[in-house]
PDB file of N, CA and C in Angstrom:
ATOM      1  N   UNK A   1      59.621  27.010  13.889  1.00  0.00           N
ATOM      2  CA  UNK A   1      59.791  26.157  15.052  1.00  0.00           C
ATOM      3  C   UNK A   1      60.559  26.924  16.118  1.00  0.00           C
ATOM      4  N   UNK A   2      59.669  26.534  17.508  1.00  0.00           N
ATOM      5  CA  UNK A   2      60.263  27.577  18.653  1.00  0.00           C
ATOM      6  C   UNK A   2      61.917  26.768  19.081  1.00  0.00           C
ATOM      7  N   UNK A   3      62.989  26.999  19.056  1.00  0.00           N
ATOM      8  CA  UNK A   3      64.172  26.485  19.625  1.00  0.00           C
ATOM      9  C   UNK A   3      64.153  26.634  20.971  1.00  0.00           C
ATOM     10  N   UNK A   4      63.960  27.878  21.896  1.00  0.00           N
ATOM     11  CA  UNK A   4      64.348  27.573  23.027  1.00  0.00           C
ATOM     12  C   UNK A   4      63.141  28.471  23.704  1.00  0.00           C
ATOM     13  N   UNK A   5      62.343  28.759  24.823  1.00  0.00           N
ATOM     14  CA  UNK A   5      62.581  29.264  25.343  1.00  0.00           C
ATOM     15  C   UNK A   5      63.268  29.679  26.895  1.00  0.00           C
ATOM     16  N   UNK A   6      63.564  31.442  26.910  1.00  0.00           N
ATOM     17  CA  UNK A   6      64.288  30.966  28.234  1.00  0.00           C
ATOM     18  C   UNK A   6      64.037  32.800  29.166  1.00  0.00           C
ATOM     19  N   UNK A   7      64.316  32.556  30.327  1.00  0.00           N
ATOM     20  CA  UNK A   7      63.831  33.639  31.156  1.00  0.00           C
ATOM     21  C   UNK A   7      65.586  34.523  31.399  1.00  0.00           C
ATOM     22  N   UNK A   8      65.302  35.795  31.206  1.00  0.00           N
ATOM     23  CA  UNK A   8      66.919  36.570  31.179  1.00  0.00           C
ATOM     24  C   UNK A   8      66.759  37.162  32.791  1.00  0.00           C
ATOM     25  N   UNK A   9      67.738  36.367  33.384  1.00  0.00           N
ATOM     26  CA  UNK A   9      67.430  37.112  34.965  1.00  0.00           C
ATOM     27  C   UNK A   9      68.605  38.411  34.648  1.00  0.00           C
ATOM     28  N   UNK A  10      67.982  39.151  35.928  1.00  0.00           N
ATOM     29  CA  UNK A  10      68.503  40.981  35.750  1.00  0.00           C
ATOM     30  C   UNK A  10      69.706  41.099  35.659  1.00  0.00           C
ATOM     31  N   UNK A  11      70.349  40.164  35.827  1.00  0.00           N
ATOM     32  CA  UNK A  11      71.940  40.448  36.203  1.00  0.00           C
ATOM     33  C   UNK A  11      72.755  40.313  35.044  1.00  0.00           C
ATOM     34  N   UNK A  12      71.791  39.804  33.749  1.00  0.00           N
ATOM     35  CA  UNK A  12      72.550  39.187  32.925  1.00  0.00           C
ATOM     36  C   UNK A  12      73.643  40.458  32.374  1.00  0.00           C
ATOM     37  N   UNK A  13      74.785  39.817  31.677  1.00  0.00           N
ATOM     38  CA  UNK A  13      75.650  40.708  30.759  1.00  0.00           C
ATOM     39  C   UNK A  13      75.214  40.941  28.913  1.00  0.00           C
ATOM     40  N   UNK A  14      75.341  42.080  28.687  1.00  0.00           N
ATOM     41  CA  UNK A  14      75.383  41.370  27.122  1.00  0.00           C
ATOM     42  C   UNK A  14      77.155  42.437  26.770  1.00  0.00           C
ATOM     43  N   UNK A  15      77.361  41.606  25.510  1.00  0.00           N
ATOM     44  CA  UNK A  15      78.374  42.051  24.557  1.00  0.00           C
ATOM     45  C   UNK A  15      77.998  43.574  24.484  1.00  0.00           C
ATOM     46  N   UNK A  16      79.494  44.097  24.223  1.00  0.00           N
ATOM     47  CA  UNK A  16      79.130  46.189  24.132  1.00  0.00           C
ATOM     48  C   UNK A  16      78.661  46.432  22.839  1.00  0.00           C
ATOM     49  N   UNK A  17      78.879  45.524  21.590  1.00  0.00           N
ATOM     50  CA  UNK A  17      79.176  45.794  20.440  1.00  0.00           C
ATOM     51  C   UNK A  17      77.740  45.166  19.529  1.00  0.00           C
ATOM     52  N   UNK A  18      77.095  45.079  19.895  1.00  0.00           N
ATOM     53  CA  UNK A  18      75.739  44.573  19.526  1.00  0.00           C
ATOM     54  C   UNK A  18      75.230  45.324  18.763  1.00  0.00           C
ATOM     55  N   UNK A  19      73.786  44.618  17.846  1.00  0.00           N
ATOM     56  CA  UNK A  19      73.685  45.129  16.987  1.00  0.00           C
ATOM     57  C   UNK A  19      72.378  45.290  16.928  1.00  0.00           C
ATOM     58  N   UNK A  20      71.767  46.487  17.127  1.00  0.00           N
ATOM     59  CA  UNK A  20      70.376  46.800  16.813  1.00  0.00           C
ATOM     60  C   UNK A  20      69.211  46.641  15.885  1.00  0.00           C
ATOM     61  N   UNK A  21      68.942  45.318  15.928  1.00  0.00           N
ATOM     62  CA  UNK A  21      68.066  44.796  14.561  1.00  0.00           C
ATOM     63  C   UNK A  21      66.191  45.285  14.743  1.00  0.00           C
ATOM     64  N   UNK A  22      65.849  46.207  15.409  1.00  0.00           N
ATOM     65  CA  UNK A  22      64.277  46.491  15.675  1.00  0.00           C
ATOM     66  C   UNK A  22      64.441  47.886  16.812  1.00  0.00           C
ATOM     67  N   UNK A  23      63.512  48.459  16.423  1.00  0.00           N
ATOM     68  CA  UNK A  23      63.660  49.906  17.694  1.00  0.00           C
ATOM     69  C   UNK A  23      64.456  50.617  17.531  1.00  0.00           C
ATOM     70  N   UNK A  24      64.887  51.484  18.636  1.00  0.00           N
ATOM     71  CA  UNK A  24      66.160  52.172  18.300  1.00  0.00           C
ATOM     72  C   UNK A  24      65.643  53.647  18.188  1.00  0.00           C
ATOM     73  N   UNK A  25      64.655  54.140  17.814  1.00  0.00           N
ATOM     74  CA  UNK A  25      64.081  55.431  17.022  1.00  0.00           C
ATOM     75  C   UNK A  25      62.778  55.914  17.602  1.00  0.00           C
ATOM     76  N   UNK A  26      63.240  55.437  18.964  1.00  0.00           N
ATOM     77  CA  UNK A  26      62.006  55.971  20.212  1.00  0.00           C
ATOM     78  C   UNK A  26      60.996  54.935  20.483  1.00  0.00           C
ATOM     79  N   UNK A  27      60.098  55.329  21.072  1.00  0.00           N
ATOM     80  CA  UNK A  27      58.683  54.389  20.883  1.00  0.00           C
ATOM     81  C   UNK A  27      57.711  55.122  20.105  1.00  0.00           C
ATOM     82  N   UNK A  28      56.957  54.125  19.143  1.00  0.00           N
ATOM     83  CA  UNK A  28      56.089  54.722  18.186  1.00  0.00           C
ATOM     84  C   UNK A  28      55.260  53.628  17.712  1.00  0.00           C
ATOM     85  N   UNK A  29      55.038  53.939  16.390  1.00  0.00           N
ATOM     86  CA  UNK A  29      53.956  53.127  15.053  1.00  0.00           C
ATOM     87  C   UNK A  29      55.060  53.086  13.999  1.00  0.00           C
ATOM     88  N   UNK A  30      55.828  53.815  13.966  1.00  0.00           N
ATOM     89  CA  UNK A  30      56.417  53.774  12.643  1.00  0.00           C
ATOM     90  C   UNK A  30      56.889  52.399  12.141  1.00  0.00           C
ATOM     91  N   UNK A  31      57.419  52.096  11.177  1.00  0.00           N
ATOM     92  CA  UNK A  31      58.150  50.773  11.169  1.00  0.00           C
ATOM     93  C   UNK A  31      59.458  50.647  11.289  1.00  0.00           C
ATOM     94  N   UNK A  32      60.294  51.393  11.591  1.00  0.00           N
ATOM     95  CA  UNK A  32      61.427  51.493  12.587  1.00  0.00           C
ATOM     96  C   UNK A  32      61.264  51.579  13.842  1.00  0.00           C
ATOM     97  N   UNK A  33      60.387  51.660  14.858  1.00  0.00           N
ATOM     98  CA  UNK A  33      60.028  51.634  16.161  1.00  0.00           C
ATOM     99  C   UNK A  33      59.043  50.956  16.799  1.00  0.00           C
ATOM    100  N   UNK A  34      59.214  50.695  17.913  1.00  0.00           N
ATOM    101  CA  UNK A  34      58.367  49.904  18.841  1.00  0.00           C
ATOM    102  C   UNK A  34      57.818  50.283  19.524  1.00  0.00           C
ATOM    103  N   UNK A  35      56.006  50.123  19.806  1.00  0.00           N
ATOM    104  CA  UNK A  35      55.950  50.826  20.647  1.00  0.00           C
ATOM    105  C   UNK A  35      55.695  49.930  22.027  1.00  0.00           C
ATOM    106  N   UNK A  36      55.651  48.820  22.149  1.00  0.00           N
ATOM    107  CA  UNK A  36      55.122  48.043  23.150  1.00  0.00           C
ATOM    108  C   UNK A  36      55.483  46.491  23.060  1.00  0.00           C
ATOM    109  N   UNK A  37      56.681  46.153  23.372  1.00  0.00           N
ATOM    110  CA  UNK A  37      57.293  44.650  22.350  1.00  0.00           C
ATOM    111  C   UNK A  37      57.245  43.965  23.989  1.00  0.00           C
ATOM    112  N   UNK A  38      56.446  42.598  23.575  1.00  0.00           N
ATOM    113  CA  UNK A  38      56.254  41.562  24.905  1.00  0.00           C
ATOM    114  C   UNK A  38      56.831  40.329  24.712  1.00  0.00           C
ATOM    115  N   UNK A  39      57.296  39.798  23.458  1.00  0.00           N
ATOM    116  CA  UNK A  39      57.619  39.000  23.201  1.00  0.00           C
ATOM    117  C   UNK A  39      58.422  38.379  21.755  1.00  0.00           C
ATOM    118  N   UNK A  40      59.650  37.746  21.767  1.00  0.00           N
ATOM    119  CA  UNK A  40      60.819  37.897  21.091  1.00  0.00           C
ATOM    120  C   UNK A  40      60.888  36.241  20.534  1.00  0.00           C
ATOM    121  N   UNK A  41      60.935  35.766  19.301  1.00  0.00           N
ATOM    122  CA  UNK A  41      60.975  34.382  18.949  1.00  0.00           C
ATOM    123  C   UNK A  41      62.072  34.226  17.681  1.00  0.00           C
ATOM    124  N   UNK A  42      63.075  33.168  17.904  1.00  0.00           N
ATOM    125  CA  UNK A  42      64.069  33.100  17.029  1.00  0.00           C
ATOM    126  C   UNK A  42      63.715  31.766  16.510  1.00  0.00           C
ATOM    127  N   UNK A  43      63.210  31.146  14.998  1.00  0.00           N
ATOM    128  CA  UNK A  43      63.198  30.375  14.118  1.00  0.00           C
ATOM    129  C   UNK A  43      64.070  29.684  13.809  1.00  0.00           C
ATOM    130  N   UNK A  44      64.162  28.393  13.259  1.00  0.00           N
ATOM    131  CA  UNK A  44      65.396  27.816  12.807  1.00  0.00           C
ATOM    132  C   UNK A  44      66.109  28.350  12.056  1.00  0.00           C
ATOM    133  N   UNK A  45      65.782  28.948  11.161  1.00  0.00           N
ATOM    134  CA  UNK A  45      66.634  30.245  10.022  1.00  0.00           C
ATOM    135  C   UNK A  45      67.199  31.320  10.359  1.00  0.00           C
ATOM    136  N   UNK A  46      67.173  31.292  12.090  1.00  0.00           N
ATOM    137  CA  UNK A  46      67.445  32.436  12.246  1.00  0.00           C
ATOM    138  C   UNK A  46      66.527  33.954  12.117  1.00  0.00           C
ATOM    139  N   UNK A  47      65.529  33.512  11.728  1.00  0.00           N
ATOM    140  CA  UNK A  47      64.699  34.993  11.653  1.00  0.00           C
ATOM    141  C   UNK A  47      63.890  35.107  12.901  1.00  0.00           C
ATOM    142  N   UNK A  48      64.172  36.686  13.118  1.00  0.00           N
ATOM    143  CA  UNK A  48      63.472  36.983  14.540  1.00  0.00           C
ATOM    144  C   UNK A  48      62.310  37.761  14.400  1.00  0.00           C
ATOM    145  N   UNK A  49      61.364  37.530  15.399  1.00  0.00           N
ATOM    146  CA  UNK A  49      60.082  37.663  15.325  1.00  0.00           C
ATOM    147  C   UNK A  49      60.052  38.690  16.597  1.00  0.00           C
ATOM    148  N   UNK A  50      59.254  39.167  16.641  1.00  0.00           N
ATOM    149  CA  UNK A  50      59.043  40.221  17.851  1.00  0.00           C
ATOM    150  C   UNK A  50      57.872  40.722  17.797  1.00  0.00           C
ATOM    151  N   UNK A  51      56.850  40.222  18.661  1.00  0.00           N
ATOM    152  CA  UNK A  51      55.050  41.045  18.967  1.00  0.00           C
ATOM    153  C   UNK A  51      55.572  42.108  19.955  1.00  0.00           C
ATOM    154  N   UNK A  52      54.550  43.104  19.431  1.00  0.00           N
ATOM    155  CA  UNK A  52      54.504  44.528  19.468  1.00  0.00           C
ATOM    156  C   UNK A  52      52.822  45.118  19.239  1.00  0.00           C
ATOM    157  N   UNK A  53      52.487  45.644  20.841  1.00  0.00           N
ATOM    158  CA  UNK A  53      50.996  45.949  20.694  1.00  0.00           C
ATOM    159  C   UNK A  53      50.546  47.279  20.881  1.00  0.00           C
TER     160      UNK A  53
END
């Protein structure tokens, strides 16, 4: 189930200390990397979803 969605205007801030859960290891195929991510969905459980084409 979708909880929210919402649009991040440019200005936003994030926290310094964050934590890299997807990517990170360039753009690629591998399954540590992304090569093309359009869209980001957080579940009631907390599990995050992320399409990648």
């Amino acid at each position: 189930t979708l909880l929210r969605s919402a649009n991040v205007n440019a200005d936003v801030k994030w926290i310094r200390n964050g934590i890299a859960i997807a990517g990170g290891n360039a753009s690629g195929n591998a399954t540590n990397q992304l090569c093309n991510p359009y869209s980001l969905c957080i579940d009631d459980n907390q599990t995050v979803y992320i399409a990648d084409c």
